[in-house]
Protein backbone atom coordinates (compact mmCIF):
# COMPACT_ATOMS: atom_id res chain seq x y z
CA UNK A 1 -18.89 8.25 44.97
CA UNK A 2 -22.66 6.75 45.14
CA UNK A 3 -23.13 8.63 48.26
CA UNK A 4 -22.46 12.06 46.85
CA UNK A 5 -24.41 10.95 43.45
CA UNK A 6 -27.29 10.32 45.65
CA UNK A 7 -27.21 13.58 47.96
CA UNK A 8 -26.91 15.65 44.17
CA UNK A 9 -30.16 13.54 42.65
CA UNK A 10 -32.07 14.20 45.82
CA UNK A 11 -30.94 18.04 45.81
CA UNK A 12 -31.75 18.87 42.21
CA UNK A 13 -34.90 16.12 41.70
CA UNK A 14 -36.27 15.67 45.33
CA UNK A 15 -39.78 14.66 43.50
CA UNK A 16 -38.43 11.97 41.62
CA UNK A 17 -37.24 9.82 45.10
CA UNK A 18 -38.82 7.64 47.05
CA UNK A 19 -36.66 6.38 48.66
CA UNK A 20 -32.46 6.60 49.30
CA UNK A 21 -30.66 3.71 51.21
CA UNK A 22 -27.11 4.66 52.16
CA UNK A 23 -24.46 1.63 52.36
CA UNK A 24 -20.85 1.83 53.08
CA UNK A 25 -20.35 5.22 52.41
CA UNK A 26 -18.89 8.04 54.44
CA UNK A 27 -18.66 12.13 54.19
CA UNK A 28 -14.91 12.27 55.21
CA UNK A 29 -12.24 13.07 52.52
CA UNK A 30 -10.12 10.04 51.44
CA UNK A 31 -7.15 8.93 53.94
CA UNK A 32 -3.69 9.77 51.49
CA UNK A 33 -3.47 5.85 51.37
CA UNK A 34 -6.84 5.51 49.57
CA UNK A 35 -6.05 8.72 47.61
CA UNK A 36 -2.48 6.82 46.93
CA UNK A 37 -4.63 3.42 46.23
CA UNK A 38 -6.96 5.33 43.63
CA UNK A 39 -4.10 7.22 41.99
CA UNK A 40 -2.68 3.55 41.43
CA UNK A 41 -5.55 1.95 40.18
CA UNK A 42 -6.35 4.97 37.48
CA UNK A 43 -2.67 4.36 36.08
CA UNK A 44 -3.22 0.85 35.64
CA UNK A 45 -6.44 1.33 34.39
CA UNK A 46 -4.44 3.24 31.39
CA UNK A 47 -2.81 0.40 30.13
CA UNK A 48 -4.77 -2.68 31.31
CA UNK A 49 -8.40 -1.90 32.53
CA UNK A 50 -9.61 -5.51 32.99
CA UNK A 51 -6.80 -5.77 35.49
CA UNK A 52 -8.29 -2.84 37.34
CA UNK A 53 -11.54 -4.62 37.26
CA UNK A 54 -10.06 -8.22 38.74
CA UNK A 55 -8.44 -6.08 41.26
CA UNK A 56 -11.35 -4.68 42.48
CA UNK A 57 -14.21 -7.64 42.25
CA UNK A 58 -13.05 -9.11 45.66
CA UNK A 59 -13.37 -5.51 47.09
CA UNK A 60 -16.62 -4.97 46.24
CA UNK A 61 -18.65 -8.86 45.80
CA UNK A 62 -18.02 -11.16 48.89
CA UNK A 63 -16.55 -14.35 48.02
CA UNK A 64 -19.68 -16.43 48.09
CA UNK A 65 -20.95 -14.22 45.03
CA UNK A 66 -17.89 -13.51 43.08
CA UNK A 67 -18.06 -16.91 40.75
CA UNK A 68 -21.63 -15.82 39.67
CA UNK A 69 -21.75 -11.99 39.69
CA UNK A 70 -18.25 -12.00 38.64
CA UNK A 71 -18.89 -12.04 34.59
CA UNK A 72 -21.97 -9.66 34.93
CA UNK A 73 -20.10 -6.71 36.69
CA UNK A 74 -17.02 -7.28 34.15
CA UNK A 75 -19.13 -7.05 31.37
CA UNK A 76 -20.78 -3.48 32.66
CA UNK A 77 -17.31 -2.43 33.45
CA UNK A 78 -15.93 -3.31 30.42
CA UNK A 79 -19.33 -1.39 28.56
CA UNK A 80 -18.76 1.46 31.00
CA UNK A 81 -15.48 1.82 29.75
CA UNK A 82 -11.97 2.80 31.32
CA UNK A 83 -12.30 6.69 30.77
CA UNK A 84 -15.93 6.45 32.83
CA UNK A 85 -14.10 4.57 35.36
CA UNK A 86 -10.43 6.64 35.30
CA UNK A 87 -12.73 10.14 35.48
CA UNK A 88 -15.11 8.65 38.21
CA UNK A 89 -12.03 7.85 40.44
């Protein structure tokens, strides 16, 4: 979703970019099985959002990272919330 969060900012606010590096992002609609994957995750997230979070770290944070950056990004997902992260899905 960063992609298309950065394509809106740079439509509506061109003058306040610089610059805009794109990283592991696509323009093609889901596959069903990430669709499927997503659907999943938002019904966990429901009853048990830290699970959702655990079950994502190793996704996003390579292994070598996850120890340290581990507490940080559970800490802004848990101050995010599970609605920001269940209506961003």
């Amino acid at each position: 979703m960063g992609g298309y969060v950065a394509l809106e900012v740079l439509r509506q606010a061109p003058e306040r970019v610089e610059r805009v590096a794109f990283l592991n992002t696509h323009a093609r609609p889901d596959s069903p099985e990430a669709t499927d994957n997503r659907k999943r995750l938002m019904a966990i997230a429901e009853k048990d959002f830290p699970a959702v979070i655990r079950t994502l770290l190793p996704k996003l944070v390579l292994e070598e990272h996850l120890e340290a950056a581990s507490g940080t990004i559970t800490e802004m997902a848990l101050a995010a919330g599970r609605l920001h992260f269940v209506n961003s899905a």
